[in-house]
PDB file of N, CA and C in Angstrom:
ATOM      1  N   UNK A   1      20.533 186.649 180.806  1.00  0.00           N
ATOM      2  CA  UNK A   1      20.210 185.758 179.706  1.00  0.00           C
ATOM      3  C   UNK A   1      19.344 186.503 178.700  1.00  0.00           C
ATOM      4  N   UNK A   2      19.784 186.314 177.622  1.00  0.00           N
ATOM      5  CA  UNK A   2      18.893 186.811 176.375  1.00  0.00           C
ATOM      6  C   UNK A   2      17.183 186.366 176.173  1.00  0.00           C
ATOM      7  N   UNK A   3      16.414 187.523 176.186  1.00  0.00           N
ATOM      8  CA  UNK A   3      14.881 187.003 176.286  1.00  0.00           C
ATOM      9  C   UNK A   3      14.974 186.533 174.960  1.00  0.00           C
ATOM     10  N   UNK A   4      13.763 186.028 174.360  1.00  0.00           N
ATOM     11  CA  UNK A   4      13.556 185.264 172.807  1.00  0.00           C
ATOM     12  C   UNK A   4      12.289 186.374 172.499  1.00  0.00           C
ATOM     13  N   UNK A   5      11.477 186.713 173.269  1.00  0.00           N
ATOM     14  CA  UNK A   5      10.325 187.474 173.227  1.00  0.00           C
ATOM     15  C   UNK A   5      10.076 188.887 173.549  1.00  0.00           C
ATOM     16  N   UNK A   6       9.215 189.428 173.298  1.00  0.00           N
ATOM     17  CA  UNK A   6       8.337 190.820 173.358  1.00  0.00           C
ATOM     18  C   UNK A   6       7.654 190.875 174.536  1.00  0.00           C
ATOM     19  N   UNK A   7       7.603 191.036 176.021  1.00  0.00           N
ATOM     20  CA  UNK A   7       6.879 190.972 176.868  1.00  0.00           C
ATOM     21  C   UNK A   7       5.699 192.082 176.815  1.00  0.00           C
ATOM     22  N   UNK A   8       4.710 191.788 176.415  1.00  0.00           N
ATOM     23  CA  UNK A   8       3.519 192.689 176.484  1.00  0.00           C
ATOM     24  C   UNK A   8       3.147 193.570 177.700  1.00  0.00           C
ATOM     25  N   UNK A   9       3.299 192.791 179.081  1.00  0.00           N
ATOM     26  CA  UNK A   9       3.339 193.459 179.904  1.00  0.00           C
ATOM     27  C   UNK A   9       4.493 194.369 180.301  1.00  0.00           C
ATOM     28  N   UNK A  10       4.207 195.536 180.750  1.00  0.00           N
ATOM     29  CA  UNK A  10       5.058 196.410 180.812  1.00  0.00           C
ATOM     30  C   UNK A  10       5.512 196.827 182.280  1.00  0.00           C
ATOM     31  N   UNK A  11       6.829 196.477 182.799  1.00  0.00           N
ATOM     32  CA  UNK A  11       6.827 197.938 184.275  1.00  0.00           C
ATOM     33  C   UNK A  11       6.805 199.257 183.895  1.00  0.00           C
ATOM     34  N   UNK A  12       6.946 199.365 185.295  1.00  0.00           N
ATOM     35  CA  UNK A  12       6.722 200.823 185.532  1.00  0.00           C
ATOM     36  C   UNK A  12       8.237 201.945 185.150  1.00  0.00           C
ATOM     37  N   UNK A  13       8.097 203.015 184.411  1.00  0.00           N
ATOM     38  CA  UNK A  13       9.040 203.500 184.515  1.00  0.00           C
ATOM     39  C   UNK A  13      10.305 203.626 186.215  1.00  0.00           C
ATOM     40  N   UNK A  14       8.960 204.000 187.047  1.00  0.00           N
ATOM     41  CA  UNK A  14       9.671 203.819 188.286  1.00  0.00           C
ATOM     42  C   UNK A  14      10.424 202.029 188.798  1.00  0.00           C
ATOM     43  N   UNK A  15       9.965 201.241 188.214  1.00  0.00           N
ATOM     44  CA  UNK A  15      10.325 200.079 188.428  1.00  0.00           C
ATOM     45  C   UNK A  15      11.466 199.900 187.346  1.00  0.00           C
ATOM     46  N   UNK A  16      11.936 200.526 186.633  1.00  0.00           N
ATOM     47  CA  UNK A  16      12.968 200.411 185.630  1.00  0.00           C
ATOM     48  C   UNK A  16      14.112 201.402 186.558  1.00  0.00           C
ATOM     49  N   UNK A  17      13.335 202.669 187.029  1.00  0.00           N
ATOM     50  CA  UNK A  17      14.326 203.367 187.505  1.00  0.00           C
ATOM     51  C   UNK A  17      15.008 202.601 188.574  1.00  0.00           C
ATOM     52  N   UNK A  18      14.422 201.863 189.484  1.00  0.00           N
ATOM     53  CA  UNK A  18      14.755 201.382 191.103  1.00  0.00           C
ATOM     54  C   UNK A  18      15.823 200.027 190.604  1.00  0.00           C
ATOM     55  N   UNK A  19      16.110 199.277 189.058  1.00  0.00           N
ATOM     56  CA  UNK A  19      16.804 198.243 188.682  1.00  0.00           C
ATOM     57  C   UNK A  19      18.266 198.401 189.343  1.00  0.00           C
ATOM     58  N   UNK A  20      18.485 197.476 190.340  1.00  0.00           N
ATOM     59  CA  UNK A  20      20.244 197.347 190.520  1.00  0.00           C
ATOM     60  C   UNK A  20      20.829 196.943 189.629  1.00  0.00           C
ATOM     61  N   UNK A  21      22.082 197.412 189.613  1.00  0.00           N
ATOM     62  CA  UNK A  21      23.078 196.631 188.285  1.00  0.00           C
ATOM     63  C   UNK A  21      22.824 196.960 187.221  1.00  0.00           C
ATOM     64  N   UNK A  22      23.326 196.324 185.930  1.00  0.00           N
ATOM     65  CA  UNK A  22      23.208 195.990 184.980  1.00  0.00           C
ATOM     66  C   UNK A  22      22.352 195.381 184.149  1.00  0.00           C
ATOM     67  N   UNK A  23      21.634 195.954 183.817  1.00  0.00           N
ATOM     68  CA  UNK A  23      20.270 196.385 182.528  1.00  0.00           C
ATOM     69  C   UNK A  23      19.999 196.019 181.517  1.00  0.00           C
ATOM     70  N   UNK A  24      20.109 195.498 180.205  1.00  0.00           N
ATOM     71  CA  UNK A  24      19.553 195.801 179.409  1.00  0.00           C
ATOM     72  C   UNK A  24      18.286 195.915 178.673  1.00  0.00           C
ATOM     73  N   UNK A  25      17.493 196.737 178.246  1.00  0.00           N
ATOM     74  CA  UNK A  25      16.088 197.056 177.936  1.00  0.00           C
ATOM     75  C   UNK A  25      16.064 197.095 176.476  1.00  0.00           C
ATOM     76  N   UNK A  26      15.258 196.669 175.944  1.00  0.00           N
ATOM     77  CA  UNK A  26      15.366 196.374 174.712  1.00  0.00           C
ATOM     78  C   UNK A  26      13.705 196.568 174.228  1.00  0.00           C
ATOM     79  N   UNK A  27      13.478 197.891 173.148  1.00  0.00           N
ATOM     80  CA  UNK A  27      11.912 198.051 172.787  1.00  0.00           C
ATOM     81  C   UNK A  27      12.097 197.529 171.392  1.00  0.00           C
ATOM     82  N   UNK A  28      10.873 197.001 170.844  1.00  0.00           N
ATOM     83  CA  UNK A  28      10.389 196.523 169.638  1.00  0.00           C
ATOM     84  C   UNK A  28       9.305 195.611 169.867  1.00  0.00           C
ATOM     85  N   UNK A  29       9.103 194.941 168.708  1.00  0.00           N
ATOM     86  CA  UNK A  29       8.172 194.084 168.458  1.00  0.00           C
ATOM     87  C   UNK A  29       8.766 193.198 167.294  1.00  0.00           C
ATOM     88  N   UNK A  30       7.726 192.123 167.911  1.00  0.00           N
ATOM     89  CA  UNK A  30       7.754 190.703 167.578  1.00  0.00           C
ATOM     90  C   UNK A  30       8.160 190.579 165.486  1.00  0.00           C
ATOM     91  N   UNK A  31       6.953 191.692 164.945  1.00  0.00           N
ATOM     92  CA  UNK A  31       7.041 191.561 163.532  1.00  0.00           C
ATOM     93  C   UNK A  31       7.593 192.449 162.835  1.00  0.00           C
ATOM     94  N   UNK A  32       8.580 193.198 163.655  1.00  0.00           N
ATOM     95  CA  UNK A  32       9.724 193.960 163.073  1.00  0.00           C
ATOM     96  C   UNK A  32      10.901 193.612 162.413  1.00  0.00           C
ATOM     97  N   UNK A  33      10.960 193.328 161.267  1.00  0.00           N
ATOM     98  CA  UNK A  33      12.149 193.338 160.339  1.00  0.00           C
ATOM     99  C   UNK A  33      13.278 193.952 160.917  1.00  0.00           C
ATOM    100  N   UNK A  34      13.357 194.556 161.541  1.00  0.00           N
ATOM    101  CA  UNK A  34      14.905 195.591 162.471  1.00  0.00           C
ATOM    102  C   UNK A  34      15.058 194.828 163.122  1.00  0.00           C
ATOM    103  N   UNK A  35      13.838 194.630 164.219  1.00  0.00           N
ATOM    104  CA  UNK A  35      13.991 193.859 164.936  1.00  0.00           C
ATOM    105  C   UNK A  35      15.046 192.587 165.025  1.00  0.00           C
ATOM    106  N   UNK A  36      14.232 191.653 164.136  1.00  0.00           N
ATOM    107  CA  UNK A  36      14.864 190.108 163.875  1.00  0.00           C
ATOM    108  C   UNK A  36      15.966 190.602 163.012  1.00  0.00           C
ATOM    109  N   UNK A  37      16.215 191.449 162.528  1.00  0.00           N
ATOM    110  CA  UNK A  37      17.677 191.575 162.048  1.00  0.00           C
ATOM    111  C   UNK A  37      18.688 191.820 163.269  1.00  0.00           C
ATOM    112  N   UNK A  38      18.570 192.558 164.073  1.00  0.00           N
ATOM    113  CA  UNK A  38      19.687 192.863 165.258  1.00  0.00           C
ATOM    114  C   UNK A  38      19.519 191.805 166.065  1.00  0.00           C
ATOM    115  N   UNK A  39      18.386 190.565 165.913  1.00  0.00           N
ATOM    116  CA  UNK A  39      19.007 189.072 166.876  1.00  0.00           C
ATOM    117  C   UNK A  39      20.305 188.596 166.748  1.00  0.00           C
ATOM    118  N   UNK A  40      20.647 188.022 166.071  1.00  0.00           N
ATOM    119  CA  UNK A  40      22.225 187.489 165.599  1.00  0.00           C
ATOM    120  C   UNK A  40      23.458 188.362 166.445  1.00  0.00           C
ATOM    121  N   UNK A  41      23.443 189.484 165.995  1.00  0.00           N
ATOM    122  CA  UNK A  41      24.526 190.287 166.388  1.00  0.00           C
ATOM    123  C   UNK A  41      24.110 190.492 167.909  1.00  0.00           C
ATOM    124  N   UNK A  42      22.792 190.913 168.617  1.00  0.00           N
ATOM    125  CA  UNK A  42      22.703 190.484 169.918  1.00  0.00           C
ATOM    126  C   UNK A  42      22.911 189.503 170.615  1.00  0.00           C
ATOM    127  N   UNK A  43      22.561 188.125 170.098  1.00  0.00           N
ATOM    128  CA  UNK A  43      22.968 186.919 170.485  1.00  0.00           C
ATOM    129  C   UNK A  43      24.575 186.881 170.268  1.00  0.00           C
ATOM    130  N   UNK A  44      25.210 187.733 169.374  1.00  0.00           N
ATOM    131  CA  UNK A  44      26.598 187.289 169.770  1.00  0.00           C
ATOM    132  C   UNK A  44      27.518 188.300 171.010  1.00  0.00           C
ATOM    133  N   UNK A  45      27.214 188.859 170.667  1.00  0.00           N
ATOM    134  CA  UNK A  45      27.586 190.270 171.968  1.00  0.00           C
ATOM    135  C   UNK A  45      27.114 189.611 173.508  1.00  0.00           C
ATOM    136  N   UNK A  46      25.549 188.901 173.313  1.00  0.00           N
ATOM    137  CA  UNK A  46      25.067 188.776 175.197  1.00  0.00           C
ATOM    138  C   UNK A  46      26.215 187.315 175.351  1.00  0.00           C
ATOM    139  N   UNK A  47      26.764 187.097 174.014  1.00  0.00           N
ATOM    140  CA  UNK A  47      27.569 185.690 174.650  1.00  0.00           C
ATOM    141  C   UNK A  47      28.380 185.806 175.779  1.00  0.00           C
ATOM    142  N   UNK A  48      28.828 187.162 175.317  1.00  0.00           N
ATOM    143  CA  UNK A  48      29.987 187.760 176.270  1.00  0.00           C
ATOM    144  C   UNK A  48      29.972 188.415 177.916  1.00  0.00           C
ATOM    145  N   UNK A  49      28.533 188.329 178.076  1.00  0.00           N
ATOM    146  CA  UNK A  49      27.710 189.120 179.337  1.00  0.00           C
ATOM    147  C   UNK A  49      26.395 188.090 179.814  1.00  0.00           C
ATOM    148  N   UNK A  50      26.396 186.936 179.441  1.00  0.00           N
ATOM    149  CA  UNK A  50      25.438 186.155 179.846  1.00  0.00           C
ATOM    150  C   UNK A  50      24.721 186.512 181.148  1.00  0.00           C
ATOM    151  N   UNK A  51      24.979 187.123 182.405  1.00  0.00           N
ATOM    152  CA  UNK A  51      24.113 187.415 183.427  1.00  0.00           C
ATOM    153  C   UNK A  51      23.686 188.791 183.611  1.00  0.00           C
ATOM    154  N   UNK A  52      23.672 189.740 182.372  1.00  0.00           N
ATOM    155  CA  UNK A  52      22.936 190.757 182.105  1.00  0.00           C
ATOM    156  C   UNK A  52      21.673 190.544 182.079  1.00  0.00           C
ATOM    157  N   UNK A  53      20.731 190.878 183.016  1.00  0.00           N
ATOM    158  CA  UNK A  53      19.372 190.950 182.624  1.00  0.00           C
ATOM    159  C   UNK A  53      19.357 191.633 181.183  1.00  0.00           C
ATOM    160  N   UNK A  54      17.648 191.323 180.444  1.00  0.00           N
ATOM    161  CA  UNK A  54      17.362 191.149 179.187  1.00  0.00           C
ATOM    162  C   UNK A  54      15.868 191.377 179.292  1.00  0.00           C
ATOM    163  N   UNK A  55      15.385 192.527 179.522  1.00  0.00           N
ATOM    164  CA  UNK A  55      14.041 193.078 179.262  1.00  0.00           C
ATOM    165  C   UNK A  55      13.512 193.364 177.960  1.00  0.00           C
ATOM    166  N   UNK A  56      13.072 192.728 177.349  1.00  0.00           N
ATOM    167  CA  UNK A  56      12.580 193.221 175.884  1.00  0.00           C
ATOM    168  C   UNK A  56      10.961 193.016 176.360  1.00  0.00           C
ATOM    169  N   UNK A  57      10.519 194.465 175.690  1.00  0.00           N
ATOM    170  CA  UNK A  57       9.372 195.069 175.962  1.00  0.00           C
ATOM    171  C   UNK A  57       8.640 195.208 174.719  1.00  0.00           C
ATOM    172  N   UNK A  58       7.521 194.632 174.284  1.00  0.00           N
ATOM    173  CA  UNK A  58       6.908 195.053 173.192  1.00  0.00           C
ATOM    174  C   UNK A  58       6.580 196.749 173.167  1.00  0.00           C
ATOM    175  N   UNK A  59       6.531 197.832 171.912  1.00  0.00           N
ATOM    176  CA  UNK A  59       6.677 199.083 171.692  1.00  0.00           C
ATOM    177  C   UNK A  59       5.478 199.229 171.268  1.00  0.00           C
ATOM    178  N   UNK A  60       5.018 200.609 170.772  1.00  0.00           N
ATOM    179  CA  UNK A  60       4.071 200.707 169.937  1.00  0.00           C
ATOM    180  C   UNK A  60       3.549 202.184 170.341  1.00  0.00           C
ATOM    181  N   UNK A  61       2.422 202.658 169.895  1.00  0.00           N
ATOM    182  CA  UNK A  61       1.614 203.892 169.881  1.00  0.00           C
ATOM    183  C   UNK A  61       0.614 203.679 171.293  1.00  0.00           C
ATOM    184  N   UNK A  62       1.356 204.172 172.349  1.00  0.00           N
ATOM    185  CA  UNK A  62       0.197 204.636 173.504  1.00  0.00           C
ATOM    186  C   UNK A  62       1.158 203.761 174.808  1.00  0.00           C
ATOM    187  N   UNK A  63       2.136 203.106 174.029  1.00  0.00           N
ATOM    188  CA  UNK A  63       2.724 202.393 175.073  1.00  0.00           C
ATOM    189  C   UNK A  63       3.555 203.165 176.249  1.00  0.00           C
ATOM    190  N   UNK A  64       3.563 203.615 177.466  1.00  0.00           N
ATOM    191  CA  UNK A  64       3.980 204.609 178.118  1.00  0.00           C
ATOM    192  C   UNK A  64       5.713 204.492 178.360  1.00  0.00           C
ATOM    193  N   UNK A  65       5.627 203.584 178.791  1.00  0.00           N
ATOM    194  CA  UNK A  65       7.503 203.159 179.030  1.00  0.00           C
ATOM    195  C   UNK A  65       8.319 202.903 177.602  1.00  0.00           C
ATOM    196  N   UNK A  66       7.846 203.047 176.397  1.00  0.00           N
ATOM    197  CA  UNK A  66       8.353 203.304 175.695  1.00  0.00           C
ATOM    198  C   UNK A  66       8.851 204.874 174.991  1.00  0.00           C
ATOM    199  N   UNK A  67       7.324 205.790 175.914  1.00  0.00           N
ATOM    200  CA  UNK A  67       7.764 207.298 175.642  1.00  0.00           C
ATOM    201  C   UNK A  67       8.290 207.803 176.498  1.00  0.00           C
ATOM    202  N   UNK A  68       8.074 207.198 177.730  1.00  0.00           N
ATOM    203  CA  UNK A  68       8.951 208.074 178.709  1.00  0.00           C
ATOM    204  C   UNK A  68      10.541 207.974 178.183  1.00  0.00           C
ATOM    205  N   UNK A  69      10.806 206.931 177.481  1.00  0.00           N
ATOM    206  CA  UNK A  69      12.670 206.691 177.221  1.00  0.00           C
ATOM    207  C   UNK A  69      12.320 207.394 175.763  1.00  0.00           C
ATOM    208  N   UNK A  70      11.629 207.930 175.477  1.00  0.00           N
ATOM    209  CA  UNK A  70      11.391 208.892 173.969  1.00  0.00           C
ATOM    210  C   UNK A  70      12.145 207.786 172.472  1.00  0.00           C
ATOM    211  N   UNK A  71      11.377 206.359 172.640  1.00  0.00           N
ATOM    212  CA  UNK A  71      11.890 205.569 171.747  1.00  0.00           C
ATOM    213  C   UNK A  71      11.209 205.901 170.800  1.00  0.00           C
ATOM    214  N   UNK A  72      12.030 206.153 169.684  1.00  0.00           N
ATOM    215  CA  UNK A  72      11.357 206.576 168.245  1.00  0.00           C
ATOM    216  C   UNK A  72      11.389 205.216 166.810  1.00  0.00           C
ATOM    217  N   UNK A  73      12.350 204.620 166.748  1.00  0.00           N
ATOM    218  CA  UNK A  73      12.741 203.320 165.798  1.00  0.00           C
ATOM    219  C   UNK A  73      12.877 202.279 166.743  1.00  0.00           C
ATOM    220  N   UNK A  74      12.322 201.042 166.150  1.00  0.00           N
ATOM    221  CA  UNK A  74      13.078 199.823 166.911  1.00  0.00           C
ATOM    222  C   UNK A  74      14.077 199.153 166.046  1.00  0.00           C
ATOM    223  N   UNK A  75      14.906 198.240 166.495  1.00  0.00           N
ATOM    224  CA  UNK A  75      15.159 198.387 168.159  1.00  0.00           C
ATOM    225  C   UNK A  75      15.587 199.246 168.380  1.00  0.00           C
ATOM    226  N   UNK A  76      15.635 200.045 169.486  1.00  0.00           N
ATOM    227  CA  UNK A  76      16.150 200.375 170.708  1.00  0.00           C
ATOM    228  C   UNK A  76      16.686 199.477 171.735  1.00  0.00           C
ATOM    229  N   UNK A  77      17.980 199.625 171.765  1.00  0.00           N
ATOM    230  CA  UNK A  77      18.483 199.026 173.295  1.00  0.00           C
ATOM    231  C   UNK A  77      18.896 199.771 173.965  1.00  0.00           C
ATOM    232  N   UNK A  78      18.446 199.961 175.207  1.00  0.00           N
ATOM    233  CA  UNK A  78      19.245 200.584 176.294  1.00  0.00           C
ATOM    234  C   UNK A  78      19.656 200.121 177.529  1.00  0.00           C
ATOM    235  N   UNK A  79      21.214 200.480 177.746  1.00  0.00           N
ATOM    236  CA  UNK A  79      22.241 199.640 178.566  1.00  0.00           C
ATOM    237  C   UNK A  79      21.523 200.607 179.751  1.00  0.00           C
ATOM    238  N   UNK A  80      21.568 200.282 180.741  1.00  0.00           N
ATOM    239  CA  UNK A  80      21.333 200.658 182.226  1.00  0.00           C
ATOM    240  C   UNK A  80      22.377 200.236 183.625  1.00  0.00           C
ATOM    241  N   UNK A  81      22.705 200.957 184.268  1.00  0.00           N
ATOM    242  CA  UNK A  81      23.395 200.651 185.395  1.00  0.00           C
ATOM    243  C   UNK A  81      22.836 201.277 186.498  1.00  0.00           C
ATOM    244  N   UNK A  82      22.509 200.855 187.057  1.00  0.00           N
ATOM    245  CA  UNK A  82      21.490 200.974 188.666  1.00  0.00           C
ATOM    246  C   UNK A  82      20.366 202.219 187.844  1.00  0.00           C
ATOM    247  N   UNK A  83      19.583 201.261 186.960  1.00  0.00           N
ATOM    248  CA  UNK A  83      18.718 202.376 186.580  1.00  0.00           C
ATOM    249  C   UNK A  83      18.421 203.170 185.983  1.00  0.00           C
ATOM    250  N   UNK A  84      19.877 204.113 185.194  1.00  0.00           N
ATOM    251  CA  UNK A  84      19.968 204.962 184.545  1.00  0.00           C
ATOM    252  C   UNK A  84      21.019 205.093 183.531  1.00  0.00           C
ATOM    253  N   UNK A  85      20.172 205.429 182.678  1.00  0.00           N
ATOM    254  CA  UNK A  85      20.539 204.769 180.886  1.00  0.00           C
ATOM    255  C   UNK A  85      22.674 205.397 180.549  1.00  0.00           C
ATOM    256  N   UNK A  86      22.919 204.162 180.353  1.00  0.00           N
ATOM    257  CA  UNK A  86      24.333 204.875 180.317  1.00  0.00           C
ATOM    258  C   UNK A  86      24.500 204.916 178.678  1.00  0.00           C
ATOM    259  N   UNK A  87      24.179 203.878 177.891  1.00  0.00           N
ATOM    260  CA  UNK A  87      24.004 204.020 176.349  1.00  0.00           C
ATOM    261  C   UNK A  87      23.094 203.782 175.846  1.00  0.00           C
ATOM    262  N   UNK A  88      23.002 203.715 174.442  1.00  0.00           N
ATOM    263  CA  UNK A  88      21.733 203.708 173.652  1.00  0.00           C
ATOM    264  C   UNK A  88      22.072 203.140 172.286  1.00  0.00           C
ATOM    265  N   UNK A  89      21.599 202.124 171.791  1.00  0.00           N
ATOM    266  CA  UNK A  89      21.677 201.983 170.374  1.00  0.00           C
ATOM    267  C   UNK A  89      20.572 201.982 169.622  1.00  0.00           C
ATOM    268  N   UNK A  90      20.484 202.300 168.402  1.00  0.00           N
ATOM    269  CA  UNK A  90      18.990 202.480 167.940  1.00  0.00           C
ATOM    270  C   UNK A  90      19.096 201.279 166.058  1.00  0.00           C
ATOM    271  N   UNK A  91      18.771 200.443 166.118  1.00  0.00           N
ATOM    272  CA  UNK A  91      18.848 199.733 165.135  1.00  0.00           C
ATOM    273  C   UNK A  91      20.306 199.013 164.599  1.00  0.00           C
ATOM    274  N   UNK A  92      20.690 198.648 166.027  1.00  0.00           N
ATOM    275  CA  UNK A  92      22.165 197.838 165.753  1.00  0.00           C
ATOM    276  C   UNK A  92      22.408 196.879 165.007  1.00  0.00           C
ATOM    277  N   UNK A  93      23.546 196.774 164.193  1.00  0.00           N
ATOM    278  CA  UNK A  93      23.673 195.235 163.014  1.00  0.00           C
ATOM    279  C   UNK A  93      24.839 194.844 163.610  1.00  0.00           C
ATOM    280  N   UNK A  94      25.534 195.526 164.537  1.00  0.00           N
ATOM    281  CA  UNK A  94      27.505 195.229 164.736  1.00  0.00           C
ATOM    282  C   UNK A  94      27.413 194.600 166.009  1.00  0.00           C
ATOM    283  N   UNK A  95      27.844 193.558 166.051  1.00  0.00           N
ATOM    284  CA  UNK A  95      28.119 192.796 167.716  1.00  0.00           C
ATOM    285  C   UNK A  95      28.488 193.437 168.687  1.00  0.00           C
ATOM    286  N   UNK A  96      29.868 193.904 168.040  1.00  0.00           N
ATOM    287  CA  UNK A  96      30.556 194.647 168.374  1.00  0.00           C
ATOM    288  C   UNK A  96      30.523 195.997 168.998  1.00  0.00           C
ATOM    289  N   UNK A  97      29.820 196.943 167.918  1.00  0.00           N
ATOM    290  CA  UNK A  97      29.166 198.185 168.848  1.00  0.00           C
ATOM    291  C   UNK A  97      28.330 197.576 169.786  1.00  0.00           C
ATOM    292  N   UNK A  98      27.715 196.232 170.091  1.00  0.00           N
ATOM    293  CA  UNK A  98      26.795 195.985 170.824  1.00  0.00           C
ATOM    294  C   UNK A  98      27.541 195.637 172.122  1.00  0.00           C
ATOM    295  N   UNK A  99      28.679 195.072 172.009  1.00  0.00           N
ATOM    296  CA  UNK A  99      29.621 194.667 172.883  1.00  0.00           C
ATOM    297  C   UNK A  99      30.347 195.792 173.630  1.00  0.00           C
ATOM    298  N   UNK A 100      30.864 196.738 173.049  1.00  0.00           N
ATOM    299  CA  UNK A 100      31.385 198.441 173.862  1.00  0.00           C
ATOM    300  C   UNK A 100      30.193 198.588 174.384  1.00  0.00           C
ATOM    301  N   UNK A 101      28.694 199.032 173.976  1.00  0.00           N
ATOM    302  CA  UNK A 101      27.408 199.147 175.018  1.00  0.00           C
ATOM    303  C   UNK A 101      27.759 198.145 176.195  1.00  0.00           C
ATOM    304  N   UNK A 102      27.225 196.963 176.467  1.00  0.00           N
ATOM    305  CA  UNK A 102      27.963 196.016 177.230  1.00  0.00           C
ATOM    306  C   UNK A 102      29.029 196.396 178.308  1.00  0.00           C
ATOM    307  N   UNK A 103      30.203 196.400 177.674  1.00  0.00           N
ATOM    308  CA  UNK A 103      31.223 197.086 178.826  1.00  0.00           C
ATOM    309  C   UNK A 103      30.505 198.279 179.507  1.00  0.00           C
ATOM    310  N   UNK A 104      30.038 199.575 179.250  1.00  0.00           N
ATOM    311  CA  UNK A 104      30.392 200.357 179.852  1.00  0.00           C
ATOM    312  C   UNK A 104      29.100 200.033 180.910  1.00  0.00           C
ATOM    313  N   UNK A 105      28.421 198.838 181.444  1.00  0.00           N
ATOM    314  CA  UNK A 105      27.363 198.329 181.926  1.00  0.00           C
ATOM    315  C   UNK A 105      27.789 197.436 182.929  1.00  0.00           C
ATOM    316  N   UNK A 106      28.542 196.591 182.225  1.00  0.00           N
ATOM    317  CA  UNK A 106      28.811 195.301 182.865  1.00  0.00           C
ATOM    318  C   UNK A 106      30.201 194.809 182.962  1.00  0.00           C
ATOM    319  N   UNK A 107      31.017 195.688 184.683  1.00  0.00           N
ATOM    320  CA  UNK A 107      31.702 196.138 184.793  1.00  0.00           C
ATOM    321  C   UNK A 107      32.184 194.730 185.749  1.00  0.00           C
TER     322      UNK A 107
END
């Protein structure tokens, strides 16, 4: 299910690594213009994958699990399958490219 929010609290990289299945991680923040622009087109893509987990992690300067995945722009989404990042999008507007991420996840 699609989060609505920025979870401040953060896991552990190792607790991201140990995730079964199908992933998605999602860095930004709450008052990002990128951000709230790639809702829509995310909300239409997770229509299609509704029992994808949906980690959205607030980002920022000092935040560690955001450098260990070397996130530079938000958003960042990254698709995961048992753990380890199979794609990456970095400021998505297309459902669609959001939807091929998707497949190669949520098999």
């Amino acid at each position: 299910m699609m989060s609505k929010t920025y979870a401040v609290a953060q896991p552990t990289r190792a607790d991201i690594d140990a995730l079964p299945g199908a992933t998605l991680l999602e860095f930004g923040t709450g008052w990002c213009g990128h951000c709230r622009a790639t809702d829509a087109p995310l909300a239409a893509a997770f229509a299609h994958h509704p029992d994808v987990p949906h980690l959205r992690v607030e980002d920022g300067s000092g935040r560690l699990l955001g450098r260990s995945f070397r996130v530079k722009l938000w958003p960042t989404l990254i698709f995961l399958k048992d753990g380890q990042e199979v794609a990456r999008l970095v400021r998505p507007l297309d459902s669609g490219e959001i939807g091929q991420a998707f497949a190669l996840i949520d098999i």
